[in-house]
PDB file of N, CA and C in Angstrom:
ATOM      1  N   UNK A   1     -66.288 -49.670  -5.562  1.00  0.00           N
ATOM      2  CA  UNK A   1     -66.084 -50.945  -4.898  1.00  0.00           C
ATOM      3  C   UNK A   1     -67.186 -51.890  -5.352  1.00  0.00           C
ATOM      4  N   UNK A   2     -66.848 -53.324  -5.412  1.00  0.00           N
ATOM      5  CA  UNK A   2     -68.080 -54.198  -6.011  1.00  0.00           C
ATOM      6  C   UNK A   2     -67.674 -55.299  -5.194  1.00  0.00           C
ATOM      7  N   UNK A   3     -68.796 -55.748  -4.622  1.00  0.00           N
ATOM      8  CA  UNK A   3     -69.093 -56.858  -3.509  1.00  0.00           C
ATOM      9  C   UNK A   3     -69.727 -58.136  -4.352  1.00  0.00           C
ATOM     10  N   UNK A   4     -68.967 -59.005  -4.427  1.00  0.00           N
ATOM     11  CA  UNK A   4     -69.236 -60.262  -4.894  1.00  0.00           C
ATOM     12  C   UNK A   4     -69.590 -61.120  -4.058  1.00  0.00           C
ATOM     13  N   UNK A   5     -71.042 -61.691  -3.963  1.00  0.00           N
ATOM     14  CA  UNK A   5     -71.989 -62.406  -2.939  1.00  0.00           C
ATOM     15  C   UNK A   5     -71.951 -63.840  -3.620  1.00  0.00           C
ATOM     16  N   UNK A   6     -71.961 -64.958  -2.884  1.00  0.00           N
ATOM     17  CA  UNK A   6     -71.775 -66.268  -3.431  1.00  0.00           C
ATOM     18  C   UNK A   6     -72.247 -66.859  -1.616  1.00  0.00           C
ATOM     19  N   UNK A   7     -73.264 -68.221  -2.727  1.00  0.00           N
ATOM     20  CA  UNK A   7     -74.084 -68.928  -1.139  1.00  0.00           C
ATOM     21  C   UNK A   7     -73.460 -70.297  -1.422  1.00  0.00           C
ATOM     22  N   UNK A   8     -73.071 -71.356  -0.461  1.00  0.00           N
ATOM     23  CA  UNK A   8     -73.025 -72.125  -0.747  1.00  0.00           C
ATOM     24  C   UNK A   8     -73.952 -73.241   0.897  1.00  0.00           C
ATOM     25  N   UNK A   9     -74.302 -74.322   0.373  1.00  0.00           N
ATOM     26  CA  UNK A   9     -75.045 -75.254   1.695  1.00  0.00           C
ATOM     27  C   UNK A   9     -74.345 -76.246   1.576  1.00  0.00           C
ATOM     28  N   UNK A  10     -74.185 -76.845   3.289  1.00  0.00           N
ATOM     29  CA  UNK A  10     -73.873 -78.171   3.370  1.00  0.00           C
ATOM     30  C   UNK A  10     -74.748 -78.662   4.058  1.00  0.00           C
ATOM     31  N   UNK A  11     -74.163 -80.303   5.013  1.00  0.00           N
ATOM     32  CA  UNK A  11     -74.821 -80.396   5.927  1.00  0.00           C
ATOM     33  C   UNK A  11     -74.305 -80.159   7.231  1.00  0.00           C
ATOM     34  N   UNK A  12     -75.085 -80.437   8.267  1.00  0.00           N
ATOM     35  CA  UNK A  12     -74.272 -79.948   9.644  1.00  0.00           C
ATOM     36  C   UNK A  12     -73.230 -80.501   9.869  1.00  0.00           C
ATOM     37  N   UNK A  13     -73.145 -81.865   9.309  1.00  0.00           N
ATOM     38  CA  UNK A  13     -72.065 -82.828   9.506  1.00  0.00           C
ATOM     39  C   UNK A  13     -70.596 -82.081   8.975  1.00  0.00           C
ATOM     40  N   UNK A  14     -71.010 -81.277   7.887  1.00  0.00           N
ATOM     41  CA  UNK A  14     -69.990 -81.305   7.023  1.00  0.00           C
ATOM     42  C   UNK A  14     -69.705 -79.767   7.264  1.00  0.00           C
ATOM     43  N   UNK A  15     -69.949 -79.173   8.047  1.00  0.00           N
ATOM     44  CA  UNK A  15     -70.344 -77.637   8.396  1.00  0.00           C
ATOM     45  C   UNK A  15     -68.785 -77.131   8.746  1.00  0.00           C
ATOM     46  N   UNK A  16     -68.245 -78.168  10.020  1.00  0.00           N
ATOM     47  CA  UNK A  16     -67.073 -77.143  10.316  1.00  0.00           C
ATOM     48  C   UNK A  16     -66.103 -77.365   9.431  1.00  0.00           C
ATOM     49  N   UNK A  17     -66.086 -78.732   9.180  1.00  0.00           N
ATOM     50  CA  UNK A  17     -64.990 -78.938   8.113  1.00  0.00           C
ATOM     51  C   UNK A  17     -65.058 -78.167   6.974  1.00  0.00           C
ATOM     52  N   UNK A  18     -66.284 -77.543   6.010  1.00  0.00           N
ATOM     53  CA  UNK A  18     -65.880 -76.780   5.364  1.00  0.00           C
ATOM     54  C   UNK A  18     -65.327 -74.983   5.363  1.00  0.00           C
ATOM     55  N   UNK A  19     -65.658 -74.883   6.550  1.00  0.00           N
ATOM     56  CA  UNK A  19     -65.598 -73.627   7.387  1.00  0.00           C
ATOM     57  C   UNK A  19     -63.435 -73.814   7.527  1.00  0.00           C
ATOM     58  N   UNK A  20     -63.976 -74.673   8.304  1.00  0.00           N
ATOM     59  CA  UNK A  20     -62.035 -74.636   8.115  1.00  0.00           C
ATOM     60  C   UNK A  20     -61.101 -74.910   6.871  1.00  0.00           C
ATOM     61  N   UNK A  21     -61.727 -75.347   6.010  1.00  0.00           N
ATOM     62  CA  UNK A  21     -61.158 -75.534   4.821  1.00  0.00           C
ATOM     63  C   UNK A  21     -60.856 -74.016   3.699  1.00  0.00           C
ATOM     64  N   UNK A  22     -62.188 -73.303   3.996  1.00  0.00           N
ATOM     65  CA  UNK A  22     -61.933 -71.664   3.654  1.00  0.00           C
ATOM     66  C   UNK A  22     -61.228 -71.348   4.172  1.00  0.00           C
ATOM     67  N   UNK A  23     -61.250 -70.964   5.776  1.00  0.00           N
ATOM     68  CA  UNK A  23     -60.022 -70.454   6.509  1.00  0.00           C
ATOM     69  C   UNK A  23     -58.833 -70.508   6.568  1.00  0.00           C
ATOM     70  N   UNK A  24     -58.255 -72.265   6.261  1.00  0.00           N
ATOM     71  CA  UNK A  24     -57.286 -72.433   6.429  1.00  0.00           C
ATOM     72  C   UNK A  24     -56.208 -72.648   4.806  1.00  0.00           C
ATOM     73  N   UNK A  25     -57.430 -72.691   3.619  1.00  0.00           N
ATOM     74  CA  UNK A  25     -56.827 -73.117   2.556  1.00  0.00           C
ATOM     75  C   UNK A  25     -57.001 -72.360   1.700  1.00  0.00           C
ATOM     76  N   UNK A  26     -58.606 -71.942   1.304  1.00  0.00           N
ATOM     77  CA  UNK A  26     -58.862 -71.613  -0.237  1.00  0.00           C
ATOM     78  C   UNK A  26     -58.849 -69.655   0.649  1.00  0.00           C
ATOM     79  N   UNK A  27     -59.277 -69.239   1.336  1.00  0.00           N
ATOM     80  CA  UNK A  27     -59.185 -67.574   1.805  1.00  0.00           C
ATOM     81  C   UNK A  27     -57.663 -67.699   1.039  1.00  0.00           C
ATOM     82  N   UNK A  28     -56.758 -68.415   1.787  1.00  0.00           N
ATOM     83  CA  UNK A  28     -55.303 -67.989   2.014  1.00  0.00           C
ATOM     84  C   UNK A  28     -54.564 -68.191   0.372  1.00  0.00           C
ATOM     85  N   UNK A  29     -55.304 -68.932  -0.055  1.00  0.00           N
ATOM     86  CA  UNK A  29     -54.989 -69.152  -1.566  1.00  0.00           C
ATOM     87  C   UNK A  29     -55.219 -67.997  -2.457  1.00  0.00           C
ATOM     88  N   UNK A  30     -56.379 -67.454  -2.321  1.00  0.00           N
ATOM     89  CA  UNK A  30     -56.712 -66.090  -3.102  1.00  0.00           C
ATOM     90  C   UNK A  30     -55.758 -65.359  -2.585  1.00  0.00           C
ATOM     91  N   UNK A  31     -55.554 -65.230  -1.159  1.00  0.00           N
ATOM     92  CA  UNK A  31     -54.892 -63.779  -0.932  1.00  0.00           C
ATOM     93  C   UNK A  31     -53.373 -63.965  -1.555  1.00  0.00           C
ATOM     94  N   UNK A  32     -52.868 -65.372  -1.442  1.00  0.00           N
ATOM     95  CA  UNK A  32     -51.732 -65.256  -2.281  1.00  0.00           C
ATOM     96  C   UNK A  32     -51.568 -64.922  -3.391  1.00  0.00           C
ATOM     97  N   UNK A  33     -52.494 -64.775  -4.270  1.00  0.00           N
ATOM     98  CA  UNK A  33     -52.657 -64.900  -5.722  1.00  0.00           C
ATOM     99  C   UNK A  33     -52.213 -63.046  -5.636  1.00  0.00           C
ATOM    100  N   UNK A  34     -52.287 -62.402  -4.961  1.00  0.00           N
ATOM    101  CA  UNK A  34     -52.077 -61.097  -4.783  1.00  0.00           C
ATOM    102  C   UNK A  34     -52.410 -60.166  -5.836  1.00  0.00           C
ATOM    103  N   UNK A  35     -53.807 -60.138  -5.880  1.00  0.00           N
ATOM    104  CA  UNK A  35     -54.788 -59.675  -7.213  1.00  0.00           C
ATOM    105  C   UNK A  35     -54.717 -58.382  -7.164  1.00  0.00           C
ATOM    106  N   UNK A  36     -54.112 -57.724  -8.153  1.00  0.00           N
ATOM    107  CA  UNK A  36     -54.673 -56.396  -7.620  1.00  0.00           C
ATOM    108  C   UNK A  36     -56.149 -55.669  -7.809  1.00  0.00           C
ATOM    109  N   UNK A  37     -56.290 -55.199  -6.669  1.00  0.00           N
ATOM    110  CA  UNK A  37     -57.714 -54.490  -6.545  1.00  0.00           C
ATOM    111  C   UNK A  37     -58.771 -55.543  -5.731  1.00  0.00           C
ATOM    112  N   UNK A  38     -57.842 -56.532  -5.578  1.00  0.00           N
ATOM    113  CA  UNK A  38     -58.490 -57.263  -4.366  1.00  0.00           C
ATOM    114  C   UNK A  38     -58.845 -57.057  -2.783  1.00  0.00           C
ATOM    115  N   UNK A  39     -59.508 -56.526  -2.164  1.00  0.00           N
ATOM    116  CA  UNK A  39     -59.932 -55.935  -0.969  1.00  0.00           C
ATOM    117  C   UNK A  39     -60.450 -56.798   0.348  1.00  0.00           C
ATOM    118  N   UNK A  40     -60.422 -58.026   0.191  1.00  0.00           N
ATOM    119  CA  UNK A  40     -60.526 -58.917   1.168  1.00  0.00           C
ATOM    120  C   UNK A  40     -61.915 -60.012   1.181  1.00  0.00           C
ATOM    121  N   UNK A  41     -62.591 -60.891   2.171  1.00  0.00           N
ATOM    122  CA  UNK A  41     -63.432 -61.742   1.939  1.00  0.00           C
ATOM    123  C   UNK A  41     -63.923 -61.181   3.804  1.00  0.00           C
ATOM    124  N   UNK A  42     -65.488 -61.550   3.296  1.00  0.00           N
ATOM    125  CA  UNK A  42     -66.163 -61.823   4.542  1.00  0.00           C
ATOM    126  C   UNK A  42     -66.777 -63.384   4.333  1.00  0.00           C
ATOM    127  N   UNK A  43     -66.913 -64.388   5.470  1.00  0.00           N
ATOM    128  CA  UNK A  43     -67.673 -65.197   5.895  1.00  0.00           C
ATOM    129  C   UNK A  43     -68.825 -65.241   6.505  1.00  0.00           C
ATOM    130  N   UNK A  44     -70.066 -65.748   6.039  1.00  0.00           N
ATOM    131  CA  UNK A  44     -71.353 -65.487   6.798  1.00  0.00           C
ATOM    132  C   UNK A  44     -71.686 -67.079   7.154  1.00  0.00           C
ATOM    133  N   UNK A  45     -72.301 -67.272   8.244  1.00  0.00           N
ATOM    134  CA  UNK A  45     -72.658 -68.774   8.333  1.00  0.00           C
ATOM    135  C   UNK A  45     -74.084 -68.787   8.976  1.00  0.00           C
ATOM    136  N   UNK A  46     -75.124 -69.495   9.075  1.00  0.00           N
ATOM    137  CA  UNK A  46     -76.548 -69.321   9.459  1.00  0.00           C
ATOM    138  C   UNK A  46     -76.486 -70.734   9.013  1.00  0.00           C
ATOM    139  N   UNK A  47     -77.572 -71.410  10.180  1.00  0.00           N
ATOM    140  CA  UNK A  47     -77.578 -72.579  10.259  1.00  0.00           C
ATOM    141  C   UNK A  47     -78.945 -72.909  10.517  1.00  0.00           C
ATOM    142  N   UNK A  48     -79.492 -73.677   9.639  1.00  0.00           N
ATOM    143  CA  UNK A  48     -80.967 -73.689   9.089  1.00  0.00           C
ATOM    144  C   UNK A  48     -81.131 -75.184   9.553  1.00  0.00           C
ATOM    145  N   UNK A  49     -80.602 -75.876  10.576  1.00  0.00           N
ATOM    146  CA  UNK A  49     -81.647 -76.898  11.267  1.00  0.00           C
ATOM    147  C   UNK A  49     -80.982 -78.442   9.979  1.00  0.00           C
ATOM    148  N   UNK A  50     -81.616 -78.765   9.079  1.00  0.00           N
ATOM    149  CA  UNK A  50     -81.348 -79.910   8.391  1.00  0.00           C
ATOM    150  C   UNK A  50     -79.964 -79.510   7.492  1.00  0.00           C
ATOM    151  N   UNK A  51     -79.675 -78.271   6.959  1.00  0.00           N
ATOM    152  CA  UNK A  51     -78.410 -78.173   6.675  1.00  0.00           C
ATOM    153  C   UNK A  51     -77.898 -76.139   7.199  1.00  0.00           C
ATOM    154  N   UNK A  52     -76.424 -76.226   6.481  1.00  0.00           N
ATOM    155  CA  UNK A  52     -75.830 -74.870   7.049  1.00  0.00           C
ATOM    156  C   UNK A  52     -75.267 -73.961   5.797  1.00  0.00           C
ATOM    157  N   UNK A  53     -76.061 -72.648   5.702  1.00  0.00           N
ATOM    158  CA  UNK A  53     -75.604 -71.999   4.414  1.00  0.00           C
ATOM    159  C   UNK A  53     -74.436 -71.451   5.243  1.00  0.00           C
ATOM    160  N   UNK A  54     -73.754 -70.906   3.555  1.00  0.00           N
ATOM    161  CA  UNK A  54     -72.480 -70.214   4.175  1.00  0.00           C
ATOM    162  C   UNK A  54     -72.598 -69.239   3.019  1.00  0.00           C
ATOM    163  N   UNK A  55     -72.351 -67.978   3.237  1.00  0.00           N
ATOM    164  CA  UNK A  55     -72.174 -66.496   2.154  1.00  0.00           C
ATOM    165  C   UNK A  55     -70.786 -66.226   2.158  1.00  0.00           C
ATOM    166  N   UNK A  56     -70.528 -66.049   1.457  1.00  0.00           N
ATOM    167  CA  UNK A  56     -69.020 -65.119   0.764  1.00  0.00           C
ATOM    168  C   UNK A  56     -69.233 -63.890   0.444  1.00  0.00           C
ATOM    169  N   UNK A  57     -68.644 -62.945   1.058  1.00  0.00           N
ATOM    170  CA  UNK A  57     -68.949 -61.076   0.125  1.00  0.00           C
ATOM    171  C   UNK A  57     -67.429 -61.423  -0.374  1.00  0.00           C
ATOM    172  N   UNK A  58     -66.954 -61.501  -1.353  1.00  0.00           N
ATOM    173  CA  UNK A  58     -65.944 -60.731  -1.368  1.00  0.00           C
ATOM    174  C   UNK A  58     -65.766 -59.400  -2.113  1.00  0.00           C
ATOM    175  N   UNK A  59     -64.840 -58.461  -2.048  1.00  0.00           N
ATOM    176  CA  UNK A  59     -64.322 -56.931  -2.090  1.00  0.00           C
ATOM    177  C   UNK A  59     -63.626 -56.723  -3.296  1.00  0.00           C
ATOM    178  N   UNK A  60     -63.677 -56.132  -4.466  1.00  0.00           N
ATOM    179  CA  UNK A  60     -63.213 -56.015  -5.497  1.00  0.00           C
ATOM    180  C   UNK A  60     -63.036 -54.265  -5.514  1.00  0.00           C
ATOM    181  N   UNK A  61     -61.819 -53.576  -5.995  1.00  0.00           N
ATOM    182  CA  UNK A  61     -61.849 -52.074  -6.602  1.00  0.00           C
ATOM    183  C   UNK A  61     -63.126 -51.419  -7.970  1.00  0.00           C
ATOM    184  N   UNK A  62     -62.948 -52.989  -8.543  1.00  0.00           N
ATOM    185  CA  UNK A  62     -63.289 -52.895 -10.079  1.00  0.00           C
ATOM    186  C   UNK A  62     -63.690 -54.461 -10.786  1.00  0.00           C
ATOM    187  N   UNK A  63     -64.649 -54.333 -11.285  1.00  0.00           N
ATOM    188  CA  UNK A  63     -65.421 -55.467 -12.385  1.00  0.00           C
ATOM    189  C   UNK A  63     -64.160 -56.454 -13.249  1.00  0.00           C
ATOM    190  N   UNK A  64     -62.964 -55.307 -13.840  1.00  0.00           N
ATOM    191  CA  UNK A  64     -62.093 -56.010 -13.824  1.00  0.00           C
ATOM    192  C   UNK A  64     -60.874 -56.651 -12.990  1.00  0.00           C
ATOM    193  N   UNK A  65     -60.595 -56.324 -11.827  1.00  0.00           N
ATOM    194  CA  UNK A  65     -60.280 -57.062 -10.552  1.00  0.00           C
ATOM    195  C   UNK A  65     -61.357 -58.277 -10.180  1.00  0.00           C
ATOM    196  N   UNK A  66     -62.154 -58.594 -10.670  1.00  0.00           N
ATOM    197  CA  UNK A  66     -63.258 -59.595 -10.812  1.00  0.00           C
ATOM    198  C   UNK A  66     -62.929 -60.287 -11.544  1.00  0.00           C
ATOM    199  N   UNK A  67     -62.389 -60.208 -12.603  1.00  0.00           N
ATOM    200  CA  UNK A  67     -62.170 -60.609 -13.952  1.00  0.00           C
ATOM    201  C   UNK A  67     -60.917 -61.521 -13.834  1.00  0.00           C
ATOM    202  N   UNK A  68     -60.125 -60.221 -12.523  1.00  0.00           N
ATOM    203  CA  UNK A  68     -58.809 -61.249 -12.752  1.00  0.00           C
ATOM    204  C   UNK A  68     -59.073 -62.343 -11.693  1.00  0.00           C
ATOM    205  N   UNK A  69     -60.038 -62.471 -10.547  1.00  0.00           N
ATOM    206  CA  UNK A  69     -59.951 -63.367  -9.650  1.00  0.00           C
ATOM    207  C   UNK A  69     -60.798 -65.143 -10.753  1.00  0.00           C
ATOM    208  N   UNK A  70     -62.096 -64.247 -11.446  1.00  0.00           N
ATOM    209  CA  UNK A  70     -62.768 -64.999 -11.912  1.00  0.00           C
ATOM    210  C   UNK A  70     -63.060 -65.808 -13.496  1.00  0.00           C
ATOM    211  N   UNK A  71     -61.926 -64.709 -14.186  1.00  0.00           N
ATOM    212  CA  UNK A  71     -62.040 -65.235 -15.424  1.00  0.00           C
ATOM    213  C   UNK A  71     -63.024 -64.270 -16.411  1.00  0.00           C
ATOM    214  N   UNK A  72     -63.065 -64.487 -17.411  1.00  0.00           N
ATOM    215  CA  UNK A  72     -63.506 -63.733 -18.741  1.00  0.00           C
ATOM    216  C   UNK A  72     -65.695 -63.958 -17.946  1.00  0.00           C
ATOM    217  N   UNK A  73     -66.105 -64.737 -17.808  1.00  0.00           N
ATOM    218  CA  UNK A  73     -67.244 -65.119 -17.495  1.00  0.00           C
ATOM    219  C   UNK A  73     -67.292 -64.766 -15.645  1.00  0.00           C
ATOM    220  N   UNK A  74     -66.808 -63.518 -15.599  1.00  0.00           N
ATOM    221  CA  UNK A  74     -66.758 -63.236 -14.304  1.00  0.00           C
ATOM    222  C   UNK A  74     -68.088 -63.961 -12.953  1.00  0.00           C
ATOM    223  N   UNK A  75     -69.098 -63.862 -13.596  1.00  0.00           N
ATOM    224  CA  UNK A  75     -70.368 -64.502 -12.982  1.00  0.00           C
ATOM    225  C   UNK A  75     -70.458 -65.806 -12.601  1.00  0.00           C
ATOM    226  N   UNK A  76     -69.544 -66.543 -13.256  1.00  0.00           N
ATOM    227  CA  UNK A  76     -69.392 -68.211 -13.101  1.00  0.00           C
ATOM    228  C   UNK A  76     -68.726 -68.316 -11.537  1.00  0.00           C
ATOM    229  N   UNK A  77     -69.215 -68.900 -10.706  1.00  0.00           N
ATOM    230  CA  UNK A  77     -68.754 -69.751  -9.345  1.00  0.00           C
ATOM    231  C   UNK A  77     -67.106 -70.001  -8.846  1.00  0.00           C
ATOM    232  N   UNK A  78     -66.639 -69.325  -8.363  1.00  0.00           N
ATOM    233  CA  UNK A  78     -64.869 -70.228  -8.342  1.00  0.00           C
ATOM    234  C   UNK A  78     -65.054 -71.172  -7.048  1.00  0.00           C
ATOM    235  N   UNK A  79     -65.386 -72.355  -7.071  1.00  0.00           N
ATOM    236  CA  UNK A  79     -65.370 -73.328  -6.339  1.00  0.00           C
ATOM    237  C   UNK A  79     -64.603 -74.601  -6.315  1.00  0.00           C
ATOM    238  N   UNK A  80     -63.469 -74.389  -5.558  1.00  0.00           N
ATOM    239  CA  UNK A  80     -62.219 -75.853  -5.654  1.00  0.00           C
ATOM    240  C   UNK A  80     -63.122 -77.261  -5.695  1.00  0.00           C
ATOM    241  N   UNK A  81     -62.087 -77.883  -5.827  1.00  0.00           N
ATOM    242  CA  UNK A  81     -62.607 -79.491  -6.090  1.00  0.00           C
ATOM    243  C   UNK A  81     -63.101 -80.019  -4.633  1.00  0.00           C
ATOM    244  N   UNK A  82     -62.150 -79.768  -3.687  1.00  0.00           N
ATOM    245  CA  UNK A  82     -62.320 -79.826  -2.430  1.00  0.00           C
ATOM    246  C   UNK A  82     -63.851 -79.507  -1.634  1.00  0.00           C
ATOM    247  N   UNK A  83     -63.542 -78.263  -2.070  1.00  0.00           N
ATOM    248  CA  UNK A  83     -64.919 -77.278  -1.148  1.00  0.00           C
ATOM    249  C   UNK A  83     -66.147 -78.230  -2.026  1.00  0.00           C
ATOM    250  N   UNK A  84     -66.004 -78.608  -3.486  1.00  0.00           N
ATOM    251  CA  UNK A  84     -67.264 -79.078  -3.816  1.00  0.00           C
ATOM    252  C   UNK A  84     -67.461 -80.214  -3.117  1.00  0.00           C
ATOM    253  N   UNK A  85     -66.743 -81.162  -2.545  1.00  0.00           N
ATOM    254  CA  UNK A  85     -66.423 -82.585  -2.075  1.00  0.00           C
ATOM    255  C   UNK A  85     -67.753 -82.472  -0.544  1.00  0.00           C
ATOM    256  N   UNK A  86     -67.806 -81.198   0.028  1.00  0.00           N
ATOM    257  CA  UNK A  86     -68.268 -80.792   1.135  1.00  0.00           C
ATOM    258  C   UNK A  86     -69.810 -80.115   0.862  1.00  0.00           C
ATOM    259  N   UNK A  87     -69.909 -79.604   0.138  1.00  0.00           N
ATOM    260  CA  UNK A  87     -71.323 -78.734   0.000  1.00  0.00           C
ATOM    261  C   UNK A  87     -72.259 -79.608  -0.890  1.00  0.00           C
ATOM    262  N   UNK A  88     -73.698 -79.429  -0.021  1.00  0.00           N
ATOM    263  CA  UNK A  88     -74.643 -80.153  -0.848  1.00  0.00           C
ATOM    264  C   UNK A  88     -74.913 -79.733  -2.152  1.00  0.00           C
ATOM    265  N   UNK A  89     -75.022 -77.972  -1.855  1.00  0.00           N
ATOM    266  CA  UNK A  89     -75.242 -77.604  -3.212  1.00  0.00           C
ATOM    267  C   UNK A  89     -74.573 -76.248  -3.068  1.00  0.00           C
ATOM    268  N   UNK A  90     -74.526 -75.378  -4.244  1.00  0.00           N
ATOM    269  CA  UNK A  90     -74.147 -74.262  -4.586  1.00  0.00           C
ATOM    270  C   UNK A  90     -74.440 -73.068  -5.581  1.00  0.00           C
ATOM    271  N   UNK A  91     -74.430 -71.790  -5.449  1.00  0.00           N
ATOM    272  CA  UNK A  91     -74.623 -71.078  -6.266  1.00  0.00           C
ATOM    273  C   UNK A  91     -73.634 -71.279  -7.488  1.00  0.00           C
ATOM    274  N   UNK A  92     -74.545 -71.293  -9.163  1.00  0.00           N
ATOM    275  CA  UNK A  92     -73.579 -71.939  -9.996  1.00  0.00           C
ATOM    276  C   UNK A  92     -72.887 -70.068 -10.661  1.00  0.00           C
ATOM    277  N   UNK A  93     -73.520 -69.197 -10.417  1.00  0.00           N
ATOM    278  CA  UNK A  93     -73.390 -68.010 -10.642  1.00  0.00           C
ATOM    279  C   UNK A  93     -73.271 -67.129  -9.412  1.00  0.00           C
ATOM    280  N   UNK A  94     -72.036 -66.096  -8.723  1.00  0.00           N
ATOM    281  CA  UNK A  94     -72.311 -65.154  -8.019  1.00  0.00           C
ATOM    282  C   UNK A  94     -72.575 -63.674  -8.657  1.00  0.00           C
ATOM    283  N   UNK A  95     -73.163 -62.898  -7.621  1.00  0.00           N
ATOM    284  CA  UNK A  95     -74.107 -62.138  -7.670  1.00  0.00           C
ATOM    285  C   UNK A  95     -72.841 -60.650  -7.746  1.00  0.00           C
ATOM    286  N   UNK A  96     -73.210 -59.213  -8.345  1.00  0.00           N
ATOM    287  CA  UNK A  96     -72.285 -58.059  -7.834  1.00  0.00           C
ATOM    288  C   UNK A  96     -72.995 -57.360  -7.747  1.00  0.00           C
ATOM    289  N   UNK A  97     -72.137 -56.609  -6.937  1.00  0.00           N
ATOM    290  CA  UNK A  97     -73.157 -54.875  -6.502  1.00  0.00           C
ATOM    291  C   UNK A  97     -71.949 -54.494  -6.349  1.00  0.00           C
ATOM    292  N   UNK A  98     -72.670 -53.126  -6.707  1.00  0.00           N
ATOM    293  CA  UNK A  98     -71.779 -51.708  -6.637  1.00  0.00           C
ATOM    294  C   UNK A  98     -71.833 -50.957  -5.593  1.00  0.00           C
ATOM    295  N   UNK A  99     -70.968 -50.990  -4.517  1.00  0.00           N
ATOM    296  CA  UNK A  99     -71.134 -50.385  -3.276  1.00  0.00           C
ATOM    297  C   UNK A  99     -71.292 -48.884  -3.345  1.00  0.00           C
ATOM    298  N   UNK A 100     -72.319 -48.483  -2.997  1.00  0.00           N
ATOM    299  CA  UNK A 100     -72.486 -47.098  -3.045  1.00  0.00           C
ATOM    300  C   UNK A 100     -72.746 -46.208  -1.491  1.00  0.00           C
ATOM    301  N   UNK A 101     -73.124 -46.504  -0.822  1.00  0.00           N
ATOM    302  CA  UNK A 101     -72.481 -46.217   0.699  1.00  0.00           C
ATOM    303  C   UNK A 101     -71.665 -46.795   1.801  1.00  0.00           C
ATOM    304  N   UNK A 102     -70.733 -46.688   2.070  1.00  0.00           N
ATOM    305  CA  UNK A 102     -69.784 -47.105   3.260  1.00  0.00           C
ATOM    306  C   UNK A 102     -69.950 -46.021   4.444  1.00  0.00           C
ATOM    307  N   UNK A 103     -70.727 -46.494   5.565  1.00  0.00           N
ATOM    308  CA  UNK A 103     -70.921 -45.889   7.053  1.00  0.00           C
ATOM    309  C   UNK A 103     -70.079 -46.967   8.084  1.00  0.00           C
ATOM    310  N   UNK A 104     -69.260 -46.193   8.439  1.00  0.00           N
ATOM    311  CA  UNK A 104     -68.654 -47.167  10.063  1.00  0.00           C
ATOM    312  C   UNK A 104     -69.676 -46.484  11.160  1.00  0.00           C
ATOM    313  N   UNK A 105     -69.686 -47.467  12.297  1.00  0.00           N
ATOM    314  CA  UNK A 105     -70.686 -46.558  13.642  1.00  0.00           C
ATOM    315  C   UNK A 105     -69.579 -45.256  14.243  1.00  0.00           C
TER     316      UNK A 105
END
């Protein structure tokens, strides 16, 4: 399994609106794309006072299930025109790891 980490910041102003714009548009867009070896997205949000980061894990089988969400340059950012319209700034590269323990409580 490989966890693809991606940060992006706005400002507070612009916080829920981009929060609902994942939820309601670009999540639902990937999952249509019906990738295989695609395993789902987490949302992280922490709110740092002058602006609000937001994290993405998303869930891959395989580097190439990465490949198919992200392209030949798997490391490069997939960020709509939209979502950029909203965030101050962004990671121009996300990050992978290779999940090597899974514990539920």
């Amino acid at each position: 399994m490989i966890g693809r980490v991606w940060h992006g910041w706005t400002s507070p102003a612009n916080a829920d609106a981009y929060e609902a714009l994942l939820k309601s548009e670009i999540f639902q867009g990937i999952q249509d794309r019906q990738i295989t070896g695609y395993r789902g997205i987490h949302l992280l949000r922490r709110d740092l006072g002058d602006e609000v980061e937001f994290v993405t894990i998303m869930w891959f089988e395989s580097i190439d299930a990465v490949r198919t969400f992200a392209g030949e340059d798997y490391e490069a950012a997939v960020v709509p025109p939209r979502a950029r319209e909203l965030l101050a700034r962004f990671d121009a590269r996300s990050q992978h790891y290779e999940v090597k323990v899974e514990m539920d409580a």
